[in-house]
N, C-alpha and C. Protein backbone atom coordinates (compact mmCIF):
# COMPACT_ATOMS: atom_id res chain seq x y z
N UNK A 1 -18.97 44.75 260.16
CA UNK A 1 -19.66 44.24 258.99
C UNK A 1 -21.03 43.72 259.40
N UNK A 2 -21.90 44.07 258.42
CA UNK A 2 -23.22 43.63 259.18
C UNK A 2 -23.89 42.80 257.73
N UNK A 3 -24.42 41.45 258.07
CA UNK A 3 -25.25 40.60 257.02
C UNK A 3 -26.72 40.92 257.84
N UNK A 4 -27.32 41.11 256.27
CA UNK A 4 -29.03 40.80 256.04
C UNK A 4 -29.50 39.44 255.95
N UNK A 5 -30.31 38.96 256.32
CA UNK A 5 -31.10 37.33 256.15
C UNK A 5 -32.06 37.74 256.14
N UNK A 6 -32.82 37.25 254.86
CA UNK A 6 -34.23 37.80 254.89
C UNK A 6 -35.02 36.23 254.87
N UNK A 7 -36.60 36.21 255.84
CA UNK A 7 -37.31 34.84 255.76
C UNK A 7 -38.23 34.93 255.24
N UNK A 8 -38.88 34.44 254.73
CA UNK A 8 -41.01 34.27 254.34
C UNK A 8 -40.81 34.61 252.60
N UNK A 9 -42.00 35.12 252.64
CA UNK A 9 -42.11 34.60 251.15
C UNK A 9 -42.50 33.55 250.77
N UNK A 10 -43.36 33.35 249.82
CA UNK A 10 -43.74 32.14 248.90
C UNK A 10 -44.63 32.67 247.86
N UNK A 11 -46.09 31.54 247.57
CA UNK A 11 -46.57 31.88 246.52
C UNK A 11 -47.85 32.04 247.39
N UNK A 12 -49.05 33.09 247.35
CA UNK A 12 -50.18 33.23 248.11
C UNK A 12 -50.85 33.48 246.66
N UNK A 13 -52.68 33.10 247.22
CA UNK A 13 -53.46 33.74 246.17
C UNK A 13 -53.66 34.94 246.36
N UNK A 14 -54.29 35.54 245.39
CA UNK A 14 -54.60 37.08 245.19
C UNK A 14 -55.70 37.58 246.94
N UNK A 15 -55.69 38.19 247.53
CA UNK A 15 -56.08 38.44 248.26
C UNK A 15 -55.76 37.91 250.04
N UNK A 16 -54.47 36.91 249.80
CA UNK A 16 -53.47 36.97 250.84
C UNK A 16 -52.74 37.19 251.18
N UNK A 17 -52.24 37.02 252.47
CA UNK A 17 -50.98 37.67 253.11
C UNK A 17 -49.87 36.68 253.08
N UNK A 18 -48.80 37.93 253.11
CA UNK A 18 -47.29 37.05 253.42
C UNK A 18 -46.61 37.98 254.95
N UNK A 19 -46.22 37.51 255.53
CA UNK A 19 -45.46 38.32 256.94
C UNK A 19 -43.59 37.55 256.44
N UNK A 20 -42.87 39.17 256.01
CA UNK A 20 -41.41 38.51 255.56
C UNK A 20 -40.46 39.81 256.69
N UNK A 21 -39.23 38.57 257.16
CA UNK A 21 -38.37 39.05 258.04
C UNK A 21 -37.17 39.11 257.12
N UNK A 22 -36.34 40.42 258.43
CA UNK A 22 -35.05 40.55 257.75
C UNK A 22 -34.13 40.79 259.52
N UNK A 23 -33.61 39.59 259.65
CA UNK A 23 -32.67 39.93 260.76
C UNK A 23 -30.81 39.71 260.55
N UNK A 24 -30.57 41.18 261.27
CA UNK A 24 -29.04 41.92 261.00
C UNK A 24 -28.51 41.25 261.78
N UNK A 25 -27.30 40.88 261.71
CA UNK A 25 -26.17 40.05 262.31
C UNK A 25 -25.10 41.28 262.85
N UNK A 26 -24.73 41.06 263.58
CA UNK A 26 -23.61 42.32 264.11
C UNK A 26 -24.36 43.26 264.91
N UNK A 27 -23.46 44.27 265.59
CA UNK A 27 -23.50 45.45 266.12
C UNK A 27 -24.35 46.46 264.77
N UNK A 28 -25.51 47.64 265.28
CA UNK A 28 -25.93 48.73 264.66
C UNK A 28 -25.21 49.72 265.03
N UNK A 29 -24.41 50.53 265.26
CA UNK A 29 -24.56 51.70 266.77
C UNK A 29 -24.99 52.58 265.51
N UNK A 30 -24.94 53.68 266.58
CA UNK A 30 -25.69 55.11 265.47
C UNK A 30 -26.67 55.47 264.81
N UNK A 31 -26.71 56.21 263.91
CA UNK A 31 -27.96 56.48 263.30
C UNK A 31 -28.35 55.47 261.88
N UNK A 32 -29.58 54.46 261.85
CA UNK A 32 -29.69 53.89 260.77
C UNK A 32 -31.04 54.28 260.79
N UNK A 33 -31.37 53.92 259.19
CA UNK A 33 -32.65 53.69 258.47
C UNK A 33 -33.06 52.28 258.32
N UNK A 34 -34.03 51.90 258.30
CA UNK A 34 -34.48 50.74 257.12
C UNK A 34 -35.61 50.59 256.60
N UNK A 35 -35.61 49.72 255.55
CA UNK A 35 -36.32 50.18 254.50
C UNK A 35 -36.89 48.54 253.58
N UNK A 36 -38.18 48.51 252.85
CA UNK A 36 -38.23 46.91 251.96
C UNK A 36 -38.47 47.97 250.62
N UNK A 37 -37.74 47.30 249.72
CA UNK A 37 -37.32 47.53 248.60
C UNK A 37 -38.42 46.43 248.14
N UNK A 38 -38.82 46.63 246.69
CA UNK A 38 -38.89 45.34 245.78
C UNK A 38 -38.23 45.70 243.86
N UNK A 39 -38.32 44.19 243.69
CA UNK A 39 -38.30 45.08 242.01
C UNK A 39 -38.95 43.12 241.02
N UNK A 40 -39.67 44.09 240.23
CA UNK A 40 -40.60 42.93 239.80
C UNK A 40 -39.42 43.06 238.23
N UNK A 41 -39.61 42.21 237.62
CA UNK A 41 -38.95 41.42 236.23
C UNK A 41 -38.97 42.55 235.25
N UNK A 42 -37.81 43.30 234.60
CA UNK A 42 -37.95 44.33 233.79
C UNK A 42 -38.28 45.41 234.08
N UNK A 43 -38.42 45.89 236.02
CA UNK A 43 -38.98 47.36 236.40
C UNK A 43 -37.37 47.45 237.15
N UNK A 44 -37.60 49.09 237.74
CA UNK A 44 -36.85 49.36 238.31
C UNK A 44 -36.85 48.80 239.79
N UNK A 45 -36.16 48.71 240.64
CA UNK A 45 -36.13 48.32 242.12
C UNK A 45 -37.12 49.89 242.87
N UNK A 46 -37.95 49.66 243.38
CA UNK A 46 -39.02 50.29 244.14
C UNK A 46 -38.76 50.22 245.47
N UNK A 47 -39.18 51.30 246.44
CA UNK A 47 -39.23 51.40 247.76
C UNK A 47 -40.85 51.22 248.11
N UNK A 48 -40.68 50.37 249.09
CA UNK A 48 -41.81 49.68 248.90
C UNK A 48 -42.68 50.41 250.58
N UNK A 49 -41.97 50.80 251.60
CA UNK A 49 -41.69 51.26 253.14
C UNK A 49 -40.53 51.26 253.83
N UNK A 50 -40.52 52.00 254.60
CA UNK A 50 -39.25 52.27 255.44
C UNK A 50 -39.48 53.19 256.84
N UNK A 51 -38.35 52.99 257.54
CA UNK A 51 -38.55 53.24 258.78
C UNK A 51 -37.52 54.53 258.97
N UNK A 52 -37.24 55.71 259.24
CA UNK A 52 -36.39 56.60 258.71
C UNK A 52 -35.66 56.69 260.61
N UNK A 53 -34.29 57.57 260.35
CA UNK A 53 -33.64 57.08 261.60
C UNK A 53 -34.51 58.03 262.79
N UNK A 54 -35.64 58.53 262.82
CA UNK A 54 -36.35 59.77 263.56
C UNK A 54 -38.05 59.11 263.87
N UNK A 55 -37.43 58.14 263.05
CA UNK A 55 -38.75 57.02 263.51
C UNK A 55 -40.19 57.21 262.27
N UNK A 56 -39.97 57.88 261.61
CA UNK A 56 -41.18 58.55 260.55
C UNK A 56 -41.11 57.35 259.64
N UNK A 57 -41.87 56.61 259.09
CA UNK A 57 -42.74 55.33 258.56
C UNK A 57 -42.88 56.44 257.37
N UNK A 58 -42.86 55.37 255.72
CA UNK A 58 -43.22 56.00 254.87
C UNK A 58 -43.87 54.57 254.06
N UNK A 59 -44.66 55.12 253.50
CA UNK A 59 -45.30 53.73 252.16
C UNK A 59 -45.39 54.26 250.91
N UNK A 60 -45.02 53.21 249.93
CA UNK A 60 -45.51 53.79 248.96
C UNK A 60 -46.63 54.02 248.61
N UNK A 61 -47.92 54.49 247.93
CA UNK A 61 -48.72 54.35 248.05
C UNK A 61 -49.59 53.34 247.57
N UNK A 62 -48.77 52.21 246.59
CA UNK A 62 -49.87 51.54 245.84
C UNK A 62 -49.48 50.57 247.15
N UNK A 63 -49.14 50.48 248.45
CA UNK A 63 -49.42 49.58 249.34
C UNK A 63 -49.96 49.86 250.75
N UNK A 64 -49.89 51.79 250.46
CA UNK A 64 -50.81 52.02 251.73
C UNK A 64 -51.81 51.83 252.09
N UNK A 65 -52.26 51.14 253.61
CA UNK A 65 -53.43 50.06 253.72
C UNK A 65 -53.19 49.05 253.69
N UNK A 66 -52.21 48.48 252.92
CA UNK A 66 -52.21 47.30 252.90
C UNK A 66 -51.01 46.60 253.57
N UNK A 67 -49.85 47.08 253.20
CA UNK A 67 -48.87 46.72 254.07
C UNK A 67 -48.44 47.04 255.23
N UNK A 68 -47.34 46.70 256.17
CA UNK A 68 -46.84 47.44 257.10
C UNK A 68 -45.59 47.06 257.74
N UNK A 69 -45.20 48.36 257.60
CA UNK A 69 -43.56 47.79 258.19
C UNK A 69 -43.14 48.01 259.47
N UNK A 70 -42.59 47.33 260.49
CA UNK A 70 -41.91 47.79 261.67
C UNK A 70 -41.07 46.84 262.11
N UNK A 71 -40.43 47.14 263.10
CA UNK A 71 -39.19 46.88 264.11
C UNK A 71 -38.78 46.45 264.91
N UNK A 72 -38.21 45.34 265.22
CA UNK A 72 -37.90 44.84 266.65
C UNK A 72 -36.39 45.08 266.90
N UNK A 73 -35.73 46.55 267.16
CA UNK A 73 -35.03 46.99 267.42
C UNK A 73 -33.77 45.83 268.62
N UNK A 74 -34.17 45.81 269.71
CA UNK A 74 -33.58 44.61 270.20
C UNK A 74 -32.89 43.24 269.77
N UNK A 75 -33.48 42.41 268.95
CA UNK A 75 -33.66 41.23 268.10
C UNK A 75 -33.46 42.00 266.80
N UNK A 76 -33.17 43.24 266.12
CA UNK A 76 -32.44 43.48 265.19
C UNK A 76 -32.63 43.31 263.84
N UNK A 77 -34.35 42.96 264.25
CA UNK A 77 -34.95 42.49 262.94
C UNK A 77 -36.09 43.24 261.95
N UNK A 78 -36.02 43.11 260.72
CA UNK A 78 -37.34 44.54 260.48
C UNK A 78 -38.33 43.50 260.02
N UNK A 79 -39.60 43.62 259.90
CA UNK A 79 -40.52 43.00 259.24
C UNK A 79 -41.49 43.51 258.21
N UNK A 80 -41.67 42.96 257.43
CA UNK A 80 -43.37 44.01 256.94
C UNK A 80 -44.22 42.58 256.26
N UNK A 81 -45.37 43.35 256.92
CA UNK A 81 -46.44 42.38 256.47
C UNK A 81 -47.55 42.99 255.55
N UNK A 82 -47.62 41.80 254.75
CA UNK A 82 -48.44 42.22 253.63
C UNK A 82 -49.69 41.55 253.38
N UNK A 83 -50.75 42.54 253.48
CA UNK A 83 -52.03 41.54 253.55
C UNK A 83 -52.22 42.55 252.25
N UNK A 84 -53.85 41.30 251.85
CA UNK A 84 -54.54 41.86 250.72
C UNK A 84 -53.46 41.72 249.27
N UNK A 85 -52.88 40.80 249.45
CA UNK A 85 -51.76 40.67 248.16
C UNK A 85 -52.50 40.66 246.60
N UNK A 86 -51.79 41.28 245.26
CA UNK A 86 -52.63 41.34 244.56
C UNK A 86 -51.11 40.66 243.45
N UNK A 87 -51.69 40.38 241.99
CA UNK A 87 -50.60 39.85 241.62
C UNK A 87 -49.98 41.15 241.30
N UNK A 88 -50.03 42.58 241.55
CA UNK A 88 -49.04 43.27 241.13
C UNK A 88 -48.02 43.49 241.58
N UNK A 89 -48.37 42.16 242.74
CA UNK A 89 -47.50 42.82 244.21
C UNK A 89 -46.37 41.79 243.81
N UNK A 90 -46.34 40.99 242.89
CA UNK A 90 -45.35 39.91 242.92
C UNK A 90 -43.95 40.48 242.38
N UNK A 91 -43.13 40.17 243.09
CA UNK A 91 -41.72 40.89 242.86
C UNK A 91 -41.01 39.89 244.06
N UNK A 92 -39.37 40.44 243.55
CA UNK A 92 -38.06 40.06 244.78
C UNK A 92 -38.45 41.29 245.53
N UNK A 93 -38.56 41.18 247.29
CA UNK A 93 -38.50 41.77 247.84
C UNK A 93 -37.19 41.69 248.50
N UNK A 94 -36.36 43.14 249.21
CA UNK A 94 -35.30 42.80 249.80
C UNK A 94 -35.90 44.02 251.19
N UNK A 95 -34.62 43.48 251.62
CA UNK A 95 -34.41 44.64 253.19
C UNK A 95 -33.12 45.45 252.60
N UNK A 96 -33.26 46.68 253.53
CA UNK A 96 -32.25 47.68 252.78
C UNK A 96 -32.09 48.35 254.59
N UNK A 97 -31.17 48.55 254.57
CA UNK A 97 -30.03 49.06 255.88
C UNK A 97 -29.19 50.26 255.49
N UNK A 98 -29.54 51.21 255.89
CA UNK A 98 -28.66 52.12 256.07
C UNK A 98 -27.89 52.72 257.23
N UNK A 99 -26.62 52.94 257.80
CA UNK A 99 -25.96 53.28 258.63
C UNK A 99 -25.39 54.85 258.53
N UNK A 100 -25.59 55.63 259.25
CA UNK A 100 -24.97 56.71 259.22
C UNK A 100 -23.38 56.93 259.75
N UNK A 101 -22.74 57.01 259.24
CA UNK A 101 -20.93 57.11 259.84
C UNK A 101 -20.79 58.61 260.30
N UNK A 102 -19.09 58.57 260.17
CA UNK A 102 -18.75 60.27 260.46
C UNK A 102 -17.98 60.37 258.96
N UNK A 103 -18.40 61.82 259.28
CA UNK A 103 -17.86 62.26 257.83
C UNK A 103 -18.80 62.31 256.79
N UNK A 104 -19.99 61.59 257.20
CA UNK A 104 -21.45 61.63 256.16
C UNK A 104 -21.35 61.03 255.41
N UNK A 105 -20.47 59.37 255.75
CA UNK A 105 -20.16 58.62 254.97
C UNK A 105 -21.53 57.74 255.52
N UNK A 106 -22.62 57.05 254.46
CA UNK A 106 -23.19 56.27 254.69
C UNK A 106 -22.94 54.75 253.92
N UNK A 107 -22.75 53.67 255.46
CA UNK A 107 -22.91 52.20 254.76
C UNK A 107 -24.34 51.72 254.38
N UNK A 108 -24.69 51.36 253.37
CA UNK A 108 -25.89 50.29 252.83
C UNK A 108 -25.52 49.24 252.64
N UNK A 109 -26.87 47.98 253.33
CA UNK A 109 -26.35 46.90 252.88
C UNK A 109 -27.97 46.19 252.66
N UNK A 110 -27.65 45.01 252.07
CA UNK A 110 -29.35 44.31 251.42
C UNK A 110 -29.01 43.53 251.44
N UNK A 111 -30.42 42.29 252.01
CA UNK A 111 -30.87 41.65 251.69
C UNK A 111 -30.84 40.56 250.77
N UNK A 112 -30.54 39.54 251.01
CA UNK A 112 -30.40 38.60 249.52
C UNK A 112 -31.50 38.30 248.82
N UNK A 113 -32.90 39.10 249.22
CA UNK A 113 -34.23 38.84 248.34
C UNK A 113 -34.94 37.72 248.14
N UNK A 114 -35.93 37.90 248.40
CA UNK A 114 -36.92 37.04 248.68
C UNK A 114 -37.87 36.81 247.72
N UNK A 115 -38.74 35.99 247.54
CA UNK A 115 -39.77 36.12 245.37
C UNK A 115 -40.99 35.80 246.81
N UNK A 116 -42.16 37.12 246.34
CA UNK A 116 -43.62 36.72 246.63
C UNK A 116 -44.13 36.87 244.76
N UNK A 117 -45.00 35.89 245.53
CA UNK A 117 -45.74 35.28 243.86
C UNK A 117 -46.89 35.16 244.13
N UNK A 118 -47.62 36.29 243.63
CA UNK A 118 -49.32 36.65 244.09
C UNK A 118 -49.97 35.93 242.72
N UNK A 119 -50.67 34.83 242.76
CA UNK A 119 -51.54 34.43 241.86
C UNK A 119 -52.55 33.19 242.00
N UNK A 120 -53.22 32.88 241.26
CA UNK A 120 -54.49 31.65 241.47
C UNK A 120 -53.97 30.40 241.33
């Protein structure tokens, strides 16, 4: 069984940064992904970046440039940092874990979500 803890977050003005962690508790083995999700009040939950199990980095685009996600594989933790914050950016952000099994059974697990609150 593996728990998410996600840290950081708060309220920044429009044109700052937040740096938010997500460190996994337990054993990984095998093939995983991960990934920061967000979802702002009345939208759908968004993929926001992710780290795919082959190592290929993806962004969405209304944060390419601006954000960035990576890994401290060892310490088990993902991060992404977000500079240049705008208020569109304000949403629950989570961490998202994927595990590859046998049988092509995949476990997901998230994040208990975090609130950035981009405003003056």
């Amino acid at each position: 069984q593996v728990h998410l803890v996600e840290s950081g977050g708060g309220q920044v003005q429009p044109g700052g940064s937040q740096r938010l962690s997500c460190q996994a508790s337990g054993n990984i083995p095998g093939l995983y992904a991960t990934a920061w999700y967000r979802q702002a009040p009345g939208k759908e939950r968004e993929l926001v970046a992710a780290i795919l199990s082959d190592g290929t980095i993806n962004y969405a685009d209304s944060v390419k440039g601006r954000f960035t996600i990576s890994r401290d594989n060892a310490k088990q933790t993902l991060f992404l940092q977000a500079n240049d914050l705008q208020p569109e950016d304000t949403a629950v952000y989570y961490c998202n874990l994927r595990i590859s099994k046998e049988m092509g059974y995949i476990e997901v697990y998230w994040g208990q979500g975090t609130q950035v609150t981009v405003s003056s």
